[in-house]
N, C-alpha and C. Protein backbone atom coordinates (compact mmCIF):
# COMPACT_ATOMS: atom_id res chain seq x y z
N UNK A 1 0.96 -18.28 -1.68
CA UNK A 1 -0.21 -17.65 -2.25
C UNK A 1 0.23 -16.80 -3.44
N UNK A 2 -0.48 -16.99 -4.76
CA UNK A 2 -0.42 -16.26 -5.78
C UNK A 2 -0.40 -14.34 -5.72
N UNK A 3 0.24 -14.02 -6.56
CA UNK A 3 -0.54 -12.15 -6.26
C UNK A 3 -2.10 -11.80 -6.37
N UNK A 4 -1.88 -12.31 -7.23
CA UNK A 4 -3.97 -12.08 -7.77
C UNK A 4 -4.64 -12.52 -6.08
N UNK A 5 -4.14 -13.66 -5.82
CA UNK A 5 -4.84 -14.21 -4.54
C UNK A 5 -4.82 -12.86 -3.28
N UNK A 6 -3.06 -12.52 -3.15
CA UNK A 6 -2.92 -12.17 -1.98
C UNK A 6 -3.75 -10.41 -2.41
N UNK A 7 -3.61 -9.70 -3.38
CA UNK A 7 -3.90 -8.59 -3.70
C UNK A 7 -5.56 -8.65 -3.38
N UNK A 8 -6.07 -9.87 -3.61
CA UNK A 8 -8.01 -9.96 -3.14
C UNK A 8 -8.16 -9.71 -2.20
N UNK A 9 -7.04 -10.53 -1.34
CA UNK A 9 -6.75 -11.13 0.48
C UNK A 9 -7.03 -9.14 0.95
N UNK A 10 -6.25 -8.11 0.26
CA UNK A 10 -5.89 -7.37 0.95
C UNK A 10 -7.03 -6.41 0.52
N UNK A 11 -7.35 -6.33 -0.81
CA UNK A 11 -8.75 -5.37 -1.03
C UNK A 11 -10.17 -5.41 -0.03
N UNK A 12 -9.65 -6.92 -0.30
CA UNK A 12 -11.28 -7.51 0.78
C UNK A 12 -11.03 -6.94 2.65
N UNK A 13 -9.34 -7.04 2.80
CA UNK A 13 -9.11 -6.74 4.33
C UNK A 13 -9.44 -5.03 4.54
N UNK A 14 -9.20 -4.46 3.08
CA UNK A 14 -9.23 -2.91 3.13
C UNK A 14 -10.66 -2.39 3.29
N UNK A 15 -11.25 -3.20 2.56
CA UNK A 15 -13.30 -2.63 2.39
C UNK A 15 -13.23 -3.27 3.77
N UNK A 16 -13.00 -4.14 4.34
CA UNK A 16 -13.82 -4.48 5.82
C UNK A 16 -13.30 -3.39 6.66
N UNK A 17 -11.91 -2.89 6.44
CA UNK A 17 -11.39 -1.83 7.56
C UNK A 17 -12.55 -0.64 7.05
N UNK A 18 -12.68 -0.16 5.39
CA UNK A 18 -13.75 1.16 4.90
C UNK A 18 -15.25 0.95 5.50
N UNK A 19 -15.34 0.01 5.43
CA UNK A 19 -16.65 -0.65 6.06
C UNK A 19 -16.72 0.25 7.54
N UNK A 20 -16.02 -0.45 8.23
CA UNK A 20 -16.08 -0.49 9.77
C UNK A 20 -15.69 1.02 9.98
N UNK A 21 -15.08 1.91 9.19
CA UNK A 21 -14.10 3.08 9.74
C UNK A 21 -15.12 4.24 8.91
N UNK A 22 -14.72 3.63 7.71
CA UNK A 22 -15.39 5.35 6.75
C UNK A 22 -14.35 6.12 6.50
N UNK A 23 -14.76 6.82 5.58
CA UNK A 23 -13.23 8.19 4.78
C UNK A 23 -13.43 9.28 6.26
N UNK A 24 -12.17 9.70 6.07
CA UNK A 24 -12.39 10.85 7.04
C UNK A 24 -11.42 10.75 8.20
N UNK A 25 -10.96 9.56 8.03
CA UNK A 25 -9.67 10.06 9.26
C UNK A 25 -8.70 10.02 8.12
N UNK A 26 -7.56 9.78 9.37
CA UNK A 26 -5.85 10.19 8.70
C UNK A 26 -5.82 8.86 8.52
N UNK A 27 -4.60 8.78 7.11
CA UNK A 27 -3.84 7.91 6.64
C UNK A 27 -3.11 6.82 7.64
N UNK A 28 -2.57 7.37 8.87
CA UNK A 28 -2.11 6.44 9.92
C UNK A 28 -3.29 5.41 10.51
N UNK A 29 -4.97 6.05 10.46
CA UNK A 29 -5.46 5.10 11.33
C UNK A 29 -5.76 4.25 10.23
N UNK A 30 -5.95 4.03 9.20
CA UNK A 30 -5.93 3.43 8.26
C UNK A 30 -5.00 2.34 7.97
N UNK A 31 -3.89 2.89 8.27
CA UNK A 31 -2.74 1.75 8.41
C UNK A 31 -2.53 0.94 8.97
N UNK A 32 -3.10 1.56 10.70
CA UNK A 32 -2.52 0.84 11.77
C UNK A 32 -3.80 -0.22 11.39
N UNK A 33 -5.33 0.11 10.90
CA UNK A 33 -6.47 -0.83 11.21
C UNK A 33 -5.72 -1.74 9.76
N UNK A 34 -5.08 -1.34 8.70
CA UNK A 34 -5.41 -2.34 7.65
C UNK A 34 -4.39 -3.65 8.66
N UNK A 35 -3.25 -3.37 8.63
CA UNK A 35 -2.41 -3.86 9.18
C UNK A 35 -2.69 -4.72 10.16
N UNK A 36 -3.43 -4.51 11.43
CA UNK A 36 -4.01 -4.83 12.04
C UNK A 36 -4.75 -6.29 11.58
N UNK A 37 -6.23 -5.73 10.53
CA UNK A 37 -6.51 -7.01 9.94
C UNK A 37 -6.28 -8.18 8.97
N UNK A 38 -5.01 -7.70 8.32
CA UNK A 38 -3.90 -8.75 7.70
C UNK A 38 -3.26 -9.40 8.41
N UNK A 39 -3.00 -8.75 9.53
CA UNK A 39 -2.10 -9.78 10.54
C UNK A 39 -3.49 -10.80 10.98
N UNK A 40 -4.13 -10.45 11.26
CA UNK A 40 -5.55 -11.27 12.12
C UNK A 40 -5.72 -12.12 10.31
N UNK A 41 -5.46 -12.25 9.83
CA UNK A 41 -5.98 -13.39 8.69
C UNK A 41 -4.25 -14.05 8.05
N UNK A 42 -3.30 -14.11 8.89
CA UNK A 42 -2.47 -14.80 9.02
C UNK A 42 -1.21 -14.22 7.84
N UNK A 43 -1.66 -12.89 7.63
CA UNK A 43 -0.28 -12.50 6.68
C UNK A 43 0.61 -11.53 7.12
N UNK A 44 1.86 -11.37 6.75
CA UNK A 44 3.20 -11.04 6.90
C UNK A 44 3.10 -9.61 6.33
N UNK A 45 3.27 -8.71 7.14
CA UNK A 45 3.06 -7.55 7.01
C UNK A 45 4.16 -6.66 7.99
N UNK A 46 4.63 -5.93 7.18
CA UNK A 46 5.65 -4.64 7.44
C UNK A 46 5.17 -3.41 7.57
N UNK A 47 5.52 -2.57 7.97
CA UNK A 47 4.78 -1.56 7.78
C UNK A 47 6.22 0.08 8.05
N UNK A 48 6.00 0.96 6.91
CA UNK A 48 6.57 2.04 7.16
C UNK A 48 8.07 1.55 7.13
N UNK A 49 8.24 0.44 5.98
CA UNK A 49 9.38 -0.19 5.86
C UNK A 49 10.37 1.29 4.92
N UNK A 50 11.96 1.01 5.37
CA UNK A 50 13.01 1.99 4.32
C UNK A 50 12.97 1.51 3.05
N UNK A 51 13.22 2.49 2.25
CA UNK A 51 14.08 2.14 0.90
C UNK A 51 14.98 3.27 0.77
N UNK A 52 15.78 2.48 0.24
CA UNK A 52 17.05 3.18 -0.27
C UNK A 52 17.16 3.53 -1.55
N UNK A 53 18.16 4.16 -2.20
CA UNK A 53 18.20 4.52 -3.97
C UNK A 53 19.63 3.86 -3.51
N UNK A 54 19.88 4.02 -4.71
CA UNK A 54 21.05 3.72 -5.26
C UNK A 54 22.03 4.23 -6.38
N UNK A 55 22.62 5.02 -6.41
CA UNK A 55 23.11 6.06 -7.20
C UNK A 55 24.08 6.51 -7.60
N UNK A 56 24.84 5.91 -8.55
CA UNK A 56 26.69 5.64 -8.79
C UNK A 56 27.45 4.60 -7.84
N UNK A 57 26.51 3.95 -6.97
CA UNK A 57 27.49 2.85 -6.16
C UNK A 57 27.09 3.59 -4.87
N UNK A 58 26.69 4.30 -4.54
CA UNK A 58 26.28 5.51 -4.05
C UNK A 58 25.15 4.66 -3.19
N UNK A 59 24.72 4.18 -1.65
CA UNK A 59 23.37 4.07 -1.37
C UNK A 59 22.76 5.08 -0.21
N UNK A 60 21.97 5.46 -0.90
CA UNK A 60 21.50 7.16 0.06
C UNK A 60 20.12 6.79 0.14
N UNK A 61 20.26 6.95 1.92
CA UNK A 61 18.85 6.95 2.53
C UNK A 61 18.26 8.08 2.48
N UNK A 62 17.03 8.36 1.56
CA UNK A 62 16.10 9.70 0.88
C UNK A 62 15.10 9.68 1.83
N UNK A 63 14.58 9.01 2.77
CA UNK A 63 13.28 8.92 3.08
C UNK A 63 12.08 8.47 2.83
N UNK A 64 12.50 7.50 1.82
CA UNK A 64 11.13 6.93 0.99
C UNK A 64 11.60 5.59 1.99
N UNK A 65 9.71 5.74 1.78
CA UNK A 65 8.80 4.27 2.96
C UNK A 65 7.87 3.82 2.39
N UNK A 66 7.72 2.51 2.47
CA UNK A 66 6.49 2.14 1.93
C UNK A 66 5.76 1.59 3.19
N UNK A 67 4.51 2.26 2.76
CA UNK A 67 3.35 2.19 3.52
C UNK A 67 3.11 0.69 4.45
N UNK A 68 2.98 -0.43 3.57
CA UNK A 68 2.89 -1.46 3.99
C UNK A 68 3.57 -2.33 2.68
N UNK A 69 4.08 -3.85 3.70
CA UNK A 69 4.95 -4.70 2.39
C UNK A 69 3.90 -5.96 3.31
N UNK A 70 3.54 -6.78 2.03
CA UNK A 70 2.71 -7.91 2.44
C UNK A 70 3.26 -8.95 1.86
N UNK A 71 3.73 -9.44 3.17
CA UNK A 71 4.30 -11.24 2.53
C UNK A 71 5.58 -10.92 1.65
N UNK A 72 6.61 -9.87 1.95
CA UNK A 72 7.06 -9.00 0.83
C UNK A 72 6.99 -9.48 -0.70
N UNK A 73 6.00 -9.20 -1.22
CA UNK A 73 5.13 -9.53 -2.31
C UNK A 73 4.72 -8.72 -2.93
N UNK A 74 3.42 -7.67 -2.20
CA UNK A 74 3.02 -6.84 -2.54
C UNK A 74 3.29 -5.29 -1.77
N UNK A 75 3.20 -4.46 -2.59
CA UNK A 75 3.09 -3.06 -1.66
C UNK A 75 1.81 -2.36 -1.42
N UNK A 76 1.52 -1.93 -0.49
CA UNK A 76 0.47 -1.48 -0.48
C UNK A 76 0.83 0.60 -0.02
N UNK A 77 0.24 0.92 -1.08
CA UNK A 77 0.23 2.74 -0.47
C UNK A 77 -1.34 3.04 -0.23
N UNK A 78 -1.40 3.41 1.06
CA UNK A 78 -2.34 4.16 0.88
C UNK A 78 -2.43 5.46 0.78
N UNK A 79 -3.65 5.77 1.08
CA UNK A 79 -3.91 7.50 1.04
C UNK A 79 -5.48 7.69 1.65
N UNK A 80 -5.08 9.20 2.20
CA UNK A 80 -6.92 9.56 2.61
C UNK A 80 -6.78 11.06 2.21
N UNK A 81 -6.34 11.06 0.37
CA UNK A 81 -6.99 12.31 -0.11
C UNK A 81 -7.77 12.34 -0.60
N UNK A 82 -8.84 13.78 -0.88
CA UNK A 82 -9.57 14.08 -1.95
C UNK A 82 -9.54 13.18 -3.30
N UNK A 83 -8.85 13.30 -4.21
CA UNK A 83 -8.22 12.95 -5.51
C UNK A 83 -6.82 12.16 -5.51
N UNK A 84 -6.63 10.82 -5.73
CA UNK A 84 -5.47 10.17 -6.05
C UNK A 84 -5.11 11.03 -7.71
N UNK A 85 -3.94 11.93 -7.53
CA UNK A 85 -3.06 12.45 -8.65
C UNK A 85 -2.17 11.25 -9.54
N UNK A 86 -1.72 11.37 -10.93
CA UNK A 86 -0.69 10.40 -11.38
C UNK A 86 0.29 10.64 -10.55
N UNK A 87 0.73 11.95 -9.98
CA UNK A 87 1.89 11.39 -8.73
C UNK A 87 2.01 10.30 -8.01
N UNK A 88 0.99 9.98 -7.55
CA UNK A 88 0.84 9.42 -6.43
C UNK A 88 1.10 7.81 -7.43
N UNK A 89 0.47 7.55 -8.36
CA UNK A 89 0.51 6.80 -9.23
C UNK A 89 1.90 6.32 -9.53
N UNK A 90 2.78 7.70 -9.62
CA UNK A 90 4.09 7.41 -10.00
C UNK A 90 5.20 6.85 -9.20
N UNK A 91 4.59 7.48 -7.80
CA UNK A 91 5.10 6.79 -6.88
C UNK A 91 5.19 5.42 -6.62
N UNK A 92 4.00 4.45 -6.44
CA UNK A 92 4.00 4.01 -5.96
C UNK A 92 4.72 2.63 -7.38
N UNK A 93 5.05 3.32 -8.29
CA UNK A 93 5.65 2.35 -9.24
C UNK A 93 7.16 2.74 -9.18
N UNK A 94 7.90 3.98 -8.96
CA UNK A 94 8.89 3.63 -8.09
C UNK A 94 9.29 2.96 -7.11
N UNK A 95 8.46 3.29 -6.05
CA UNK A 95 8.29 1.82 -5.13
C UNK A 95 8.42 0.76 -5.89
N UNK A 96 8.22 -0.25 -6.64
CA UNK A 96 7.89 -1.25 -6.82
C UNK A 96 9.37 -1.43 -7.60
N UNK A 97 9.85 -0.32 -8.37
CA UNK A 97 11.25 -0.62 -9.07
C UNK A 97 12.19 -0.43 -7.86
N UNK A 98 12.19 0.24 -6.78
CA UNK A 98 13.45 0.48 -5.77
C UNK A 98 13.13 -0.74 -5.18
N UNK A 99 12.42 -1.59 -4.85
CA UNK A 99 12.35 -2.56 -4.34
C UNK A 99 12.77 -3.87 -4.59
N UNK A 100 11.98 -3.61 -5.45
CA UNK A 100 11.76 -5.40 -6.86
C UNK A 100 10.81 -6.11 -6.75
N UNK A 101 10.06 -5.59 -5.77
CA UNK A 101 8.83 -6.27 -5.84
C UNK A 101 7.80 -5.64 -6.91
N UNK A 102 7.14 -7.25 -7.26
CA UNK A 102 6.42 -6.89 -8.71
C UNK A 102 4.76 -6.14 -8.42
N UNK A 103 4.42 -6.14 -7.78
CA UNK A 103 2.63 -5.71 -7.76
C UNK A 103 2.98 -4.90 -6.71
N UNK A 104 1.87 -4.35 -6.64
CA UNK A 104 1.52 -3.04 -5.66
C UNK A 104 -0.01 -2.30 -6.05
N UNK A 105 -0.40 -1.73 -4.83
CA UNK A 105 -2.03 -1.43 -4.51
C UNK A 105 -2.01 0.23 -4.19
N UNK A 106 -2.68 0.98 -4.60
CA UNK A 106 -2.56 2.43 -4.04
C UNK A 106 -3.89 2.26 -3.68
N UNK A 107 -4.22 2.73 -2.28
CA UNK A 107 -5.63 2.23 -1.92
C UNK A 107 -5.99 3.83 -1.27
N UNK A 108 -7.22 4.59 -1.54
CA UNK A 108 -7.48 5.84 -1.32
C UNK A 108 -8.51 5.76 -0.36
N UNK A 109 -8.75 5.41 0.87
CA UNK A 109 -9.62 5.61 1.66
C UNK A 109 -10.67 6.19 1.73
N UNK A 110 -10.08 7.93 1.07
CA UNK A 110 -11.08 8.87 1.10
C UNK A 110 -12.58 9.35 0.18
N UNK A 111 -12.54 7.29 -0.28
CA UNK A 111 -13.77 7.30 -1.05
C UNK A 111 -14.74 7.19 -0.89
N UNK A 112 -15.91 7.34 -0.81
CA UNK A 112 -17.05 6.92 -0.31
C UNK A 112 -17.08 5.62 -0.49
N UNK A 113 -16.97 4.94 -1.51
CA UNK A 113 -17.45 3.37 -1.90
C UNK A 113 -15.44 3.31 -2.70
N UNK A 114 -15.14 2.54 -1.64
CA UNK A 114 -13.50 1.83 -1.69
C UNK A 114 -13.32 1.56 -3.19
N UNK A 115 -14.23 0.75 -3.50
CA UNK A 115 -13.94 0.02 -5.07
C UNK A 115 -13.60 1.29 -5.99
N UNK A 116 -13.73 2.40 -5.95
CA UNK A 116 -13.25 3.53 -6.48
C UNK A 116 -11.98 4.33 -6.29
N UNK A 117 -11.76 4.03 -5.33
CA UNK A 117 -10.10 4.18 -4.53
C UNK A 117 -8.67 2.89 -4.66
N UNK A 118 -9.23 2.09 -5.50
CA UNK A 118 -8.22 1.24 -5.92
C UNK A 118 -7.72 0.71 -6.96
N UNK A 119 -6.57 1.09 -7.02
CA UNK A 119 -5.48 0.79 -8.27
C UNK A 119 -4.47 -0.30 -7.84
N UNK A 120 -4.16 -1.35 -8.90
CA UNK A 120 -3.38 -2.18 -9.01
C UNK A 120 -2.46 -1.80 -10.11
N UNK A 121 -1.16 -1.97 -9.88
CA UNK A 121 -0.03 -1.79 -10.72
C UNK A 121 1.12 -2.96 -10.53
N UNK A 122 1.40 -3.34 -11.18
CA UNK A 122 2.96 -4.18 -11.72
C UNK A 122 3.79 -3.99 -12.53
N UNK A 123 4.95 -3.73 -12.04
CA UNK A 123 6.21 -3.83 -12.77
C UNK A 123 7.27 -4.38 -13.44
């Protein structure tokens, strides 16, 4: 499956979880439901996967996780704040360089209407 394809696959799996759930819980139940319904439509999903840096030859485990890895293809971050910041922005395009994977989704739950809570980025 293409990115464009699988990145639809997962917007469309995210509004059915916003649908069914609504803003207002935590970031985990969000996860566990997106996750949940990607696996139920037959895709390969990680979740709360490591990354490492890499740093003079140097590889140091920092604590950075990505939220979810789909089909390891795409990344998906979410969030259930107020306001997605360019931090959060910046992040999740580090992600995508510590990795190597090219696309990635920052998906903000805490929107009333989802289609406002989502950003696509590639690296």
């Amino acid at each position: 499956m293409d990115n464009d394809k699988l990145t639809g696959e997962i917007i469309g799996a995210a509004m059915k979880v916003h649908s069914a759930v609504g803003p207002g819980f935590l970031e985990s139940a969000y996860e566990a439901s997106l996750k949940f319904e990607l696996v139920k439509r037959g895709l390969t999903v990680e979740s709360q996967v490591p990354l490492q840096v890499v740093y003079e030859s140097v590889t140091l485990d920092v604590g950075y996780r990505l939220d979810l890895a789909v089909e390891k293809c795409v990344i998906v971050e979410l969030k259930a704040i107020e306001k997605v910041m360019p931090i959060h922005e910046a992040h999740l395009i580090s992600y995508l360089k510590l990795s190597g994977i090219k696309t990635g989704l920052l998906i903000n739950f805490h929107e009333l209407h989802l289609r406002d809570g989502i950003m696509r980025r590639k690296c």
